[in-house]
Protein backbone atom coordinates (compact mmCIF):
# COMPACT_ATOMS: atom_id res chain seq x y z
CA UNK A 1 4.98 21.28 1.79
CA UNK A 2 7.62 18.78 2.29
CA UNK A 3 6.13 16.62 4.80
CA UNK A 4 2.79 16.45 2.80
CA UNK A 5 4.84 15.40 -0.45
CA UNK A 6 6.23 12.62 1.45
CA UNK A 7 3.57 12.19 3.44
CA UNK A 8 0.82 11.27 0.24
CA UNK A 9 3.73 9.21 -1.65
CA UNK A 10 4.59 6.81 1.43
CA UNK A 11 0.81 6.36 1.58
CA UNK A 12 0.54 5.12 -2.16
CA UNK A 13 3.67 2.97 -1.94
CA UNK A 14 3.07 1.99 1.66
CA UNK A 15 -0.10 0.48 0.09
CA UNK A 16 1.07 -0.95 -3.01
CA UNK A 17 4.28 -2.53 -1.38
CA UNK A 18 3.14 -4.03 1.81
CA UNK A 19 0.50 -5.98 -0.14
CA UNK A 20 3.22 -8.66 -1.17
CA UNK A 21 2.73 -9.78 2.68
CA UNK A 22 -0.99 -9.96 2.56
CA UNK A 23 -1.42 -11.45 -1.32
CA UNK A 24 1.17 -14.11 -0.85
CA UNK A 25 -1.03 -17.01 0.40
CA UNK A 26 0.52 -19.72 2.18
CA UNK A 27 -1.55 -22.39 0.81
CA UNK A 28 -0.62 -21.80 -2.70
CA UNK A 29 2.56 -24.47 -2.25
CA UNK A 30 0.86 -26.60 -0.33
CA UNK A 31 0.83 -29.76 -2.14
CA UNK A 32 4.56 -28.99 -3.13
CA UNK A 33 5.26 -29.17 0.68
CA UNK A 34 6.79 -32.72 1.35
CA UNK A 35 6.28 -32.09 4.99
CA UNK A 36 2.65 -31.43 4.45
CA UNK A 37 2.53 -34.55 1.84
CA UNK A 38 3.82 -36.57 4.40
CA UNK A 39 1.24 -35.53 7.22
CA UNK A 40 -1.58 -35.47 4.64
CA UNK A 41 -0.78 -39.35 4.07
CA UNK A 42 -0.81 -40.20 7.37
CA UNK A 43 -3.68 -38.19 7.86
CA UNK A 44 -5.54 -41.30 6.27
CA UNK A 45 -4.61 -43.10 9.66
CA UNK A 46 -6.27 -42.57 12.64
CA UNK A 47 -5.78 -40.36 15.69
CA UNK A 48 -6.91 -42.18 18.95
CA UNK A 49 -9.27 -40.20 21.22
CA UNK A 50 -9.67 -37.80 18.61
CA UNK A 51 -11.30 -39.40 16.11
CA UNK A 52 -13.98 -41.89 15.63
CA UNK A 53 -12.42 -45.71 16.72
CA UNK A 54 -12.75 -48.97 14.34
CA UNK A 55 -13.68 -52.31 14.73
CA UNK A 56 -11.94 -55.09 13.28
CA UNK A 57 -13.92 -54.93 10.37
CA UNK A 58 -13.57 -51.28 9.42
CA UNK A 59 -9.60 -51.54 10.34
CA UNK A 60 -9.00 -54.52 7.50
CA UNK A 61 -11.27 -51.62 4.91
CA UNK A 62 -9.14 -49.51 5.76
CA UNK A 63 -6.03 -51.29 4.72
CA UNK A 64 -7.67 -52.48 1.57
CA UNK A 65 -9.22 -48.68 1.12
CA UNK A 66 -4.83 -47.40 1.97
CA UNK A 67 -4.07 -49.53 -0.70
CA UNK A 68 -6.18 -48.15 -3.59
CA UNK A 69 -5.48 -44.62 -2.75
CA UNK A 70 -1.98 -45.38 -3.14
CA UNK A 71 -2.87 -46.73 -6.48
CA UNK A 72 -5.75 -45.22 -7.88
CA UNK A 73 -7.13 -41.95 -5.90
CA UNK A 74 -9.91 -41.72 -8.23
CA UNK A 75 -10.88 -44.76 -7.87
CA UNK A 76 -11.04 -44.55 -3.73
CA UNK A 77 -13.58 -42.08 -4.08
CA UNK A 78 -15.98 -43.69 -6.27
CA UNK A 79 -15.52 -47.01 -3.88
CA UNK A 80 -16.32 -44.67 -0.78
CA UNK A 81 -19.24 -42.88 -2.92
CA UNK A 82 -20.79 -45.87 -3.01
CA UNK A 83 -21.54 -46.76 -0.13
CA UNK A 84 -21.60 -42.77 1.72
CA UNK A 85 -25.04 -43.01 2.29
CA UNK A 86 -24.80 -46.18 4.65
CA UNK A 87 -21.35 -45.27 6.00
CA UNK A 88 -22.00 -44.94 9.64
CA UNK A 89 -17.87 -44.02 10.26
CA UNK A 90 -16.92 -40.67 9.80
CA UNK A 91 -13.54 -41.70 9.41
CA UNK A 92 -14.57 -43.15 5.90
CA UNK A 93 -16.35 -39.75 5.37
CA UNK A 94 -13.21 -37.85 6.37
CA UNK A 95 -11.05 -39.93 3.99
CA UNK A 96 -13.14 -39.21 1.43
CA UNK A 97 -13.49 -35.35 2.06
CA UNK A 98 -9.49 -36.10 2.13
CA UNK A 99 -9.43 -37.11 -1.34
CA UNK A 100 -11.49 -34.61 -2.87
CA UNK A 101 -9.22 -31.89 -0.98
CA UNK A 102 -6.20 -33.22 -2.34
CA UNK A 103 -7.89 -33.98 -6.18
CA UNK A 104 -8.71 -30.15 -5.95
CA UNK A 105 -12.53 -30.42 -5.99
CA UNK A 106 -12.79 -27.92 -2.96
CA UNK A 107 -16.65 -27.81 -2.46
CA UNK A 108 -17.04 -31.54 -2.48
CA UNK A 109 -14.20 -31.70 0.16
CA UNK A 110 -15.97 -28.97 2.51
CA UNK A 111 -18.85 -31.18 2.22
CA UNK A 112 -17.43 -34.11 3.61
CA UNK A 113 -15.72 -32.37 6.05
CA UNK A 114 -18.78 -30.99 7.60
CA UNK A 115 -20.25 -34.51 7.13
CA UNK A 116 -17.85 -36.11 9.52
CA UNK A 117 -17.95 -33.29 12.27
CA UNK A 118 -21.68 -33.83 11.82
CA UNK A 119 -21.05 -37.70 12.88
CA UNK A 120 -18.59 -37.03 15.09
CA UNK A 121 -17.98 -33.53 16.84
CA UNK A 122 -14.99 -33.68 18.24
CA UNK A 123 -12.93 -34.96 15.02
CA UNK A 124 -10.19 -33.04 15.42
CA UNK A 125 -8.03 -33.23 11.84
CA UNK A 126 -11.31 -32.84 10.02
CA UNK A 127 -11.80 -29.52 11.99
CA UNK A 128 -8.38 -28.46 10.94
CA UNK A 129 -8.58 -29.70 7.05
CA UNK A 130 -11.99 -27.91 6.96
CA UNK A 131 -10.38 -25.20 7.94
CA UNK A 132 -7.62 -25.57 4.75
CA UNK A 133 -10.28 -25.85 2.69
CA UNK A 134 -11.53 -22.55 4.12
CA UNK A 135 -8.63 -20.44 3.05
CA UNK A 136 -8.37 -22.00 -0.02
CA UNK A 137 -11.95 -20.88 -1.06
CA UNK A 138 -11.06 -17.64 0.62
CA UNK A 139 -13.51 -17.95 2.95
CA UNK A 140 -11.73 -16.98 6.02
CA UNK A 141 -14.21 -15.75 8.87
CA UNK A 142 -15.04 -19.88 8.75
CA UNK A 143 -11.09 -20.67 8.31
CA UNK A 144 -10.56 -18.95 11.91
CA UNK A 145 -13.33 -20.67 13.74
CA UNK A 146 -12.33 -24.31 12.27
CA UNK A 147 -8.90 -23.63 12.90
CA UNK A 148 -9.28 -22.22 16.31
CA UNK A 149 -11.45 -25.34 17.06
CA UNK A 150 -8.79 -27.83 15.79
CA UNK A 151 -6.36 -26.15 18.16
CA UNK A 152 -9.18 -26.18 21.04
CA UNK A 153 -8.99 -30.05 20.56
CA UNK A 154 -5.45 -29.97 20.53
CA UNK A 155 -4.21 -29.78 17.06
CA UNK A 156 -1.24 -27.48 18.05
CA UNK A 157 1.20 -27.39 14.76
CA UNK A 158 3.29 -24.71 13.13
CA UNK A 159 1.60 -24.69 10.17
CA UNK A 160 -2.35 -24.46 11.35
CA UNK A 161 -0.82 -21.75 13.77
CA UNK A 162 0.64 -19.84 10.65
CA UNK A 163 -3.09 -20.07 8.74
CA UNK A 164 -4.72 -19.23 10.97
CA UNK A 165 -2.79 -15.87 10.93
CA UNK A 166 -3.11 -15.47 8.15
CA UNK A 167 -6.47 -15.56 8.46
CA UNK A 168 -6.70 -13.06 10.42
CA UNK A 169 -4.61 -10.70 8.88
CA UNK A 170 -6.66 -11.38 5.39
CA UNK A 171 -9.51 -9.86 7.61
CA UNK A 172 -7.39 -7.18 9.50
CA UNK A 173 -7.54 -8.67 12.65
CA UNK A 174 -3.97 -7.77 13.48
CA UNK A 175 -3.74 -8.28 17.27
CA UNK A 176 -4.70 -12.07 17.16
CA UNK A 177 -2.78 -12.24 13.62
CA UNK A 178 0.54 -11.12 15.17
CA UNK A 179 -0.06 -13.82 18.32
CA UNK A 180 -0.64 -16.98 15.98
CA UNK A 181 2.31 -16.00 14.08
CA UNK A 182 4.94 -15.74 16.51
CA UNK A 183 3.81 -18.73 17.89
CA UNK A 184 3.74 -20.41 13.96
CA UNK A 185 7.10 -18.86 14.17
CA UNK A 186 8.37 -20.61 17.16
CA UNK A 187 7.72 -24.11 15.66
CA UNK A 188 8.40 -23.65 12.08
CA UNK A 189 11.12 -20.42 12.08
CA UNK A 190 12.43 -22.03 8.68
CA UNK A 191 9.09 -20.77 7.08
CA UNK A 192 9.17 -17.74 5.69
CA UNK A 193 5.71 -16.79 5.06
CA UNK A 194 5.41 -16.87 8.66
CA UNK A 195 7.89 -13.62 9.02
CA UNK A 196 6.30 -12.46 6.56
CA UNK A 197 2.99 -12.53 7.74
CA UNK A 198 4.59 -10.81 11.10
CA UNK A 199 6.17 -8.40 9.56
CA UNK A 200 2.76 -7.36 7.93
CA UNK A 201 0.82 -7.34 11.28
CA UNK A 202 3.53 -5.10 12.67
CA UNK A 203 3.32 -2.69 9.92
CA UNK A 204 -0.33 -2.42 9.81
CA UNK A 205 0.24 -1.76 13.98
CA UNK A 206 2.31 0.79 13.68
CA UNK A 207 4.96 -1.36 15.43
CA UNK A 208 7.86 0.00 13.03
CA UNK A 209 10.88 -0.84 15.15
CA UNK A 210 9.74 -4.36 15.81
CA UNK A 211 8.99 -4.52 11.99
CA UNK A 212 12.49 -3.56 11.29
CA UNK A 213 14.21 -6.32 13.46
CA UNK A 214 11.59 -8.88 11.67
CA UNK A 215 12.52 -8.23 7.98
CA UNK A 216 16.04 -7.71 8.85
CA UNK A 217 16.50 -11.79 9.45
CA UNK A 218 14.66 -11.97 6.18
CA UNK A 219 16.98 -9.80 4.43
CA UNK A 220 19.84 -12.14 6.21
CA UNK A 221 17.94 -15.21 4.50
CA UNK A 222 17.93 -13.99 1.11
CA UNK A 223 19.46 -10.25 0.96
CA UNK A 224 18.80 -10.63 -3.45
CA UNK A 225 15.13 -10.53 -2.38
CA UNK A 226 14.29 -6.67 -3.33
CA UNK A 227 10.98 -7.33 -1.53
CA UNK A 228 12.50 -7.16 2.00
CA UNK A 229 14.65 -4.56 1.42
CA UNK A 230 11.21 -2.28 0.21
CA UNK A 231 9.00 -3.94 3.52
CA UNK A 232 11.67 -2.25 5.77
CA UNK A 233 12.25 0.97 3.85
CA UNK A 234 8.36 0.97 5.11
CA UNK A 235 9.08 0.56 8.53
CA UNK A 236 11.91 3.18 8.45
CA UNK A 237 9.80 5.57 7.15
CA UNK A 238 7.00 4.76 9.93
CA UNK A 239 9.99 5.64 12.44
CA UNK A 240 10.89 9.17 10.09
CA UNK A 241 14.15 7.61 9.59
CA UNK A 242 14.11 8.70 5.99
CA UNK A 243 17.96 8.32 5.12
CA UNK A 244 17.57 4.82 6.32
CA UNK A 245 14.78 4.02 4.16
CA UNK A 246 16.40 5.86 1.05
CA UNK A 247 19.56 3.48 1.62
CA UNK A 248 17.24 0.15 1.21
CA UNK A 249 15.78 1.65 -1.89
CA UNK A 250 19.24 2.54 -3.25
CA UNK A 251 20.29 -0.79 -2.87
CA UNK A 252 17.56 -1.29 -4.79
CA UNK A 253 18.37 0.67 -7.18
CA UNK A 254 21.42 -0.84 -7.49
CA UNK A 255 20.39 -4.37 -8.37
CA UNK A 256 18.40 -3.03 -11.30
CA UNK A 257 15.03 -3.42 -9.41
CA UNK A 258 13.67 -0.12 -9.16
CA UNK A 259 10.59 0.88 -10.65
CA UNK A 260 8.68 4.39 -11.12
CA UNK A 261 7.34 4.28 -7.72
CA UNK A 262 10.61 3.43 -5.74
CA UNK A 263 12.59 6.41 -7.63
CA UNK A 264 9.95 8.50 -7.04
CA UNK A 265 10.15 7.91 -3.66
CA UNK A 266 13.23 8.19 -3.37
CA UNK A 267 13.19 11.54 -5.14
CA UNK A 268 10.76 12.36 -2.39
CA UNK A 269 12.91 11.67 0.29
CA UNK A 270 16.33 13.19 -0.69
CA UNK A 271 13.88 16.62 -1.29
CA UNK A 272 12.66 16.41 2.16
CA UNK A 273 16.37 16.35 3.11
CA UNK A 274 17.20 19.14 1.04
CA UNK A 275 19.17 17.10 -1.57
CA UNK A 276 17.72 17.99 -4.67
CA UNK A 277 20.29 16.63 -6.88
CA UNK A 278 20.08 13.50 -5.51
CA UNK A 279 16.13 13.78 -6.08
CA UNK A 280 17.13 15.27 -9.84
CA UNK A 281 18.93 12.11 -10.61
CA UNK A 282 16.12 9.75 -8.96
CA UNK A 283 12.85 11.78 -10.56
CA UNK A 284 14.97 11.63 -14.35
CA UNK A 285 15.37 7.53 -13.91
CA UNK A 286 11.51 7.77 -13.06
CA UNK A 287 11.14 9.89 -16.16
CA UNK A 288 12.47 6.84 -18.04
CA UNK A 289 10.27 4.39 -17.46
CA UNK A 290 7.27 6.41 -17.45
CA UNK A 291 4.41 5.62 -19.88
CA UNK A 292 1.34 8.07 -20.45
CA UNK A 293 -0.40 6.62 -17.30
CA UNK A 294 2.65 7.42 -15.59
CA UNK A 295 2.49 11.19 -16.13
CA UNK A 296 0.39 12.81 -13.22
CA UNK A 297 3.64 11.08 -11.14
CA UNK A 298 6.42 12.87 -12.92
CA UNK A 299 4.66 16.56 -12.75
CA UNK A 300 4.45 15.70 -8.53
CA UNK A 301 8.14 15.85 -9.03
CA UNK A 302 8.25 18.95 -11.09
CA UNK A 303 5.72 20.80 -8.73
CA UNK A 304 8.44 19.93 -5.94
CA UNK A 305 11.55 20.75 -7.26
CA UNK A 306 9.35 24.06 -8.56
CA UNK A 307 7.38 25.25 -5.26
CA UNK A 308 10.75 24.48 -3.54
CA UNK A 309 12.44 27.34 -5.46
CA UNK A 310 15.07 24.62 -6.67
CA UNK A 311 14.68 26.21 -10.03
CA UNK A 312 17.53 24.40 -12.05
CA UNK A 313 16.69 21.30 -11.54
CA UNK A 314 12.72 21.87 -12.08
CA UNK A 315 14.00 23.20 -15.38
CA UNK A 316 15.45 20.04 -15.70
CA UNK A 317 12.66 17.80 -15.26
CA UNK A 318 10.07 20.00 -17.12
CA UNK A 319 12.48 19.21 -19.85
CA UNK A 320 12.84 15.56 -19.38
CA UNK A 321 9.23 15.32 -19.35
CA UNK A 322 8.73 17.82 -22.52
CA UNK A 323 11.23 15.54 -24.24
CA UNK A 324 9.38 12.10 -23.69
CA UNK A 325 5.94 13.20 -23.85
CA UNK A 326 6.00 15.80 -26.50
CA UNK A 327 3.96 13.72 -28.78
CA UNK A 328 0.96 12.57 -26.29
CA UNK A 329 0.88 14.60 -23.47
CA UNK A 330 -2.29 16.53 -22.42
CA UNK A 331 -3.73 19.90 -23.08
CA UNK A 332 -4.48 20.14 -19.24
CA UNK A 333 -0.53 18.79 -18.03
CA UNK A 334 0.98 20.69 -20.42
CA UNK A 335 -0.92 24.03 -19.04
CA UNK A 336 0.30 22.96 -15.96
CA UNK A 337 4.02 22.24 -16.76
CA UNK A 338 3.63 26.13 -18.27
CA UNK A 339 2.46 27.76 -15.26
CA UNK A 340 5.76 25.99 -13.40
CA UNK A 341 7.85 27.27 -16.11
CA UNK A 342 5.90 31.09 -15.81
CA UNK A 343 7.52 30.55 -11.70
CA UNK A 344 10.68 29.66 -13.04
CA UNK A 345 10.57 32.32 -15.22
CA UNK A 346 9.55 35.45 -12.68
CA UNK A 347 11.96 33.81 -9.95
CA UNK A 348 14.53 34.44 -12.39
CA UNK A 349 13.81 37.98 -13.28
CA UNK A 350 12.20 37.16 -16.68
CA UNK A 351 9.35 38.81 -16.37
CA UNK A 352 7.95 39.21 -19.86
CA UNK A 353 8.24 35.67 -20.68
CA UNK A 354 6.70 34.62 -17.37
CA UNK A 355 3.57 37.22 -18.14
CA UNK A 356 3.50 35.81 -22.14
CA UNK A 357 3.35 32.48 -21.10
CA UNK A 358 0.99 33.52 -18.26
CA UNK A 359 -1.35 34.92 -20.73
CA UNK A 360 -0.50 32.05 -22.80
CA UNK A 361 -1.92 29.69 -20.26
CA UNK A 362 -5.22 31.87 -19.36
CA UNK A 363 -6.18 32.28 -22.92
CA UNK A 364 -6.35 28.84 -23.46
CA UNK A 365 -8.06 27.59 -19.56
CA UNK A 366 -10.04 30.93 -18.27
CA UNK A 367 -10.27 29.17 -15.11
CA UNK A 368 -6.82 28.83 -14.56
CA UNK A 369 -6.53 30.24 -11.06
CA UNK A 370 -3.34 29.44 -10.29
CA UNK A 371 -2.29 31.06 -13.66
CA UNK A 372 -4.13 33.86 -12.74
CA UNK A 373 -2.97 34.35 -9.49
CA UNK A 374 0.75 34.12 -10.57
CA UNK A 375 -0.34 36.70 -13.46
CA UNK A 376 -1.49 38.87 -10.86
CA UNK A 377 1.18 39.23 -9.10
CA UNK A 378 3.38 39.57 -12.05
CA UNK A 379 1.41 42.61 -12.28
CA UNK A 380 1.58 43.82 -8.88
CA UNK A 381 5.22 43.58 -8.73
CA UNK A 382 5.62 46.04 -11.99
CA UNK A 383 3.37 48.41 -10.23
CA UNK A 384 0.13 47.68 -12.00
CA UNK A 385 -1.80 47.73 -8.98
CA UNK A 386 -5.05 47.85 -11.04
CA UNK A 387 -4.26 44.68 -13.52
CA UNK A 388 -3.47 42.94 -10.40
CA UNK A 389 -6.33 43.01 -8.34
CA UNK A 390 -8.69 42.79 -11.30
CA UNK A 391 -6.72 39.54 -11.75
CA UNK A 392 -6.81 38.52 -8.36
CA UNK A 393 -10.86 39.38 -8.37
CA UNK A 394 -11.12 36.89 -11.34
CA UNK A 395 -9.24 34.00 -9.30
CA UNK A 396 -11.54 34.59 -6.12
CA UNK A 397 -14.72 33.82 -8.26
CA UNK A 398 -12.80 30.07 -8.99
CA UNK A 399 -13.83 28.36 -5.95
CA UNK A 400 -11.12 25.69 -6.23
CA UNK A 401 -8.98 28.61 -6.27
CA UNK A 402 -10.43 31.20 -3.79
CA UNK A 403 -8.51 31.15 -0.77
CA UNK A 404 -5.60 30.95 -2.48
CA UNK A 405 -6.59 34.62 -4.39
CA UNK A 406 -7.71 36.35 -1.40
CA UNK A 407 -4.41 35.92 0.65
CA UNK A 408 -2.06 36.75 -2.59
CA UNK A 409 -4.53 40.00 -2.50
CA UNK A 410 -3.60 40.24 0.93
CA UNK A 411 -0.31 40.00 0.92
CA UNK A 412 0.33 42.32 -1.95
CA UNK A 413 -1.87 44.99 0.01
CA UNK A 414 -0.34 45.15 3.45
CA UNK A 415 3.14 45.70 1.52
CA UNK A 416 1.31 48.48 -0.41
CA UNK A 417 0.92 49.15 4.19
CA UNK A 418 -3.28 48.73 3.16
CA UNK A 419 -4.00 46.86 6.59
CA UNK A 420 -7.59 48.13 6.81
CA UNK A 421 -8.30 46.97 3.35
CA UNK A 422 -6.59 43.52 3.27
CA UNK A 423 -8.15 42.54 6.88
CA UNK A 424 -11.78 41.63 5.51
CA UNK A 425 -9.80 39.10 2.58
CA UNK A 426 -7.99 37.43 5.17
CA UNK A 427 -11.10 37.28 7.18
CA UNK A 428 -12.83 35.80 4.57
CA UNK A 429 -9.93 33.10 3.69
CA UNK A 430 -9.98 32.10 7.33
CA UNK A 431 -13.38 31.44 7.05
CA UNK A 432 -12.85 28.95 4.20
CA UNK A 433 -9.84 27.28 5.81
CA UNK A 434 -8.01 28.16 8.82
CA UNK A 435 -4.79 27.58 9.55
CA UNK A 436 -2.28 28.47 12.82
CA UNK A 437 -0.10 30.43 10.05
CA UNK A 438 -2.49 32.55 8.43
CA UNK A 439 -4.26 33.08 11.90
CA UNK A 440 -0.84 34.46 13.15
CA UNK A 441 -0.30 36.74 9.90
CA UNK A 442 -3.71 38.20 9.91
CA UNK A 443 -3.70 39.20 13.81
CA UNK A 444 -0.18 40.92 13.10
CA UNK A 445 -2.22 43.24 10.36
CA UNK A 446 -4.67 43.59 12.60
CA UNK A 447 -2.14 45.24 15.16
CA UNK A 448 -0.93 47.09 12.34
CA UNK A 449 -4.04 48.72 10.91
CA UNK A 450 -4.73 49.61 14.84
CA UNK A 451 -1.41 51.84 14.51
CA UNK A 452 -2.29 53.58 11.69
């Protein structure tokens, strides 16, 4: 039970939180880059044996071209326009597909771009800006191949390193992602999205230790960034290190940045280290911030702190819940929150309220099975041996609940020492589902009814 409560909550938050890595897209501050400014500019230059060469005539357009970009970008590209059609330099072609990148209008750059590899095939920047423009329609199958053919010509930078990781990690390609990151890494280690982008690759891997040592010199860059902290709780949960992960989370906690899902994970993992005060305290803060859409996450933690027989505190929270929901929650969770308080109940020798609200709960859902069940066994521990397997009879006809009803019948007929009668229900639960456990329990009453 434990590891399959943590188990399906890591899963969800895993999910949820690791995303940060793979929705933050590197291209979004771009233009705010000065560095990138700065090689865009020059970018309107030309890159000897590279790129196409010009003739004395093109090189003084050029200057006067330099000079109305400078000026008026707009009006650069209606002066190129002009004349596109006759423009036999794809230089001029990639200037233009330049300006229309940096104006914005994305399919008129692509155009352009395509236009001058067209005229010239081994233009190398216009391979990598094609390959910008790529990412920044989200179109990254074509980012990787005019990125990787940029690099193939030479164009070996940080930055198209980085994107093109990014590209492949946008299409789960983590192998080659991880590679062109540590190597973006190498050449730009100031950038964070970079680390980032690693530290996502190495999750998605498996790679957990690796993953810790990444976002640990992110937390060193900026330990206020709750983000990091959450990334590595990740990766020390992919290692089982649970008390490690809980610690990130309660720092956390502690700058006043936890949300429902972090305290209910961290609810989660103080119960799977037998702490359920600690979880008590975590699950109530959860409690707090929950809104209707929020509920099916707070009666998790009730259904632990119950099924673990931690029976104060599920008292607790089945309160806390009662309390903020008693004006909008469900017929169907608040059946449910009675059949944990009908446990409580029994566990604590109560046994006429547990059977009321038992009967309670059955009146108003006949197919109820776990209410059933529970009822039935009520009944077979006063010694109503009839009312109990009638009950348990009605709970095996629930498919959902089957199983579950022929093993309680089991169970409640080899203590009554009937082994020959409880073999064929256990028989016919381990044809529904078996398990090493219930394998093991039925061959022992099998050696038992032998004896009789």
């Amino acid at each position: 039970m434990k590891k399959i409560l943590i188990t399906l909550l890591f899963t969800i938050f895993f999910t949820q939180i690791i995303g940060y890595a793979k929705t933050r897209n590197p291209m979004a501050d771009l233009w705010a880059d000065k560095e990138f400014q700065k090689e865009f500019t020059a970018s309107y230059g030309t890159l000897a044996g590279f790129e196409p060469k010009l003739n004395e005539e093109e090189r003084g357009r050029l200057r006067d071209l330099i000079n109305v970009i400078k000026s008026n970008p707009p009006k650069a590209i209606e002066k190129l326009i002009a004349d596109i059609e006759n423009e036999k330099n794809a230089a001029f072609i990639f200037i233009l597909a330049n300006l229309y990148f940096q104006e914005g209008q994305i399919d008129e750059a692509e155009k352009y771009y395509k236009l001058a590899i067209e005229k010239y095939p081994i233009f190398r920047r216009a391979y990598k800006n094609l390959g910008l423009v790529n990412i920044q329609a989200n179109d990254f199958k074509s980012a990787i191949i005019h990125l990787s053919k940029s690099m193939e010509l030479g164009e070996v930078d940080g930055r198209a390193y980085g994107l093109l990781g990014y590209s492949y990690l946008t299409e789960e390609n983590y192998y080659p992602a991880e590679a062109a990151y540590r190597q973006a890494i190498l050449m730009q280690p100031e950038i964070t999205d970079w680390k980032l982008g690693l530290a996502r690759c190495l999750l998605e891997m498996g790679n957990y230790s690796d993953a810790v040592s990444t976002i640990e010199t992110l937390i060193q860059e900026d330990p206020n960034n709750t983000d990091y902290w959450i990334l590595q709780s990740n990766a020390y949960l992919g290692l089982d290190n649970t008390l490690k992960a809980v610690r990130n989370l309660e720092i956390v906690k502690r700058m006043g940045k936890a949300d429902l899902l972090t305290l209910s994970l961290i609810g989660d993992i103080y119960m799977n280290n037998e702490m359920p005060d600690l979880a008590l305290i975590a699950y109530l803060e959860a409690a707090e911030l929950a809104d209707n859409d929020d509920l099916d996450t707070l009666l998790k933690s009730a259904e632990a702190l119950t099924l673990t027989v931690n029976f104060s505190q599920a008292e607790q929270m089945i309160q806390k819940i009662r309390e903020n929901f008693s004006q909008s929650i469900d017929d169907e969770s608040d059946l449910e929150l009675l059949t944990y308080e009908a446990k409580i109940a029994r566990a604590n020798g109560k046994d006429q309220l547990a059977a009321n609200l038992l009967s309670k709960i059955i009146e108003r859902d006949l197919l109820n099975g776990e209410a059933i069940i529970e009822l039935a066994k009520y009944y077979a521990d006063q010694g109503k041996l009839a009312e109990a397997f009638t009950r348990f009879e009605q709970a095996q006809k629930i498919r959902k609940y089957e199983r579950s009803a022929l093993v309680a019948h089991a169970q409640v007929l080899v203590n009554q020492k009937s082994y020959d009668e409880a073999l064929p229900l256990l028989n016919r639960a381990l044809r529904l589902q078996s398990d090493r456990n219930l394998k093991d329990f039925t061959d022992r009453v099998e050696r038992a009814a032998r004896k009789q």
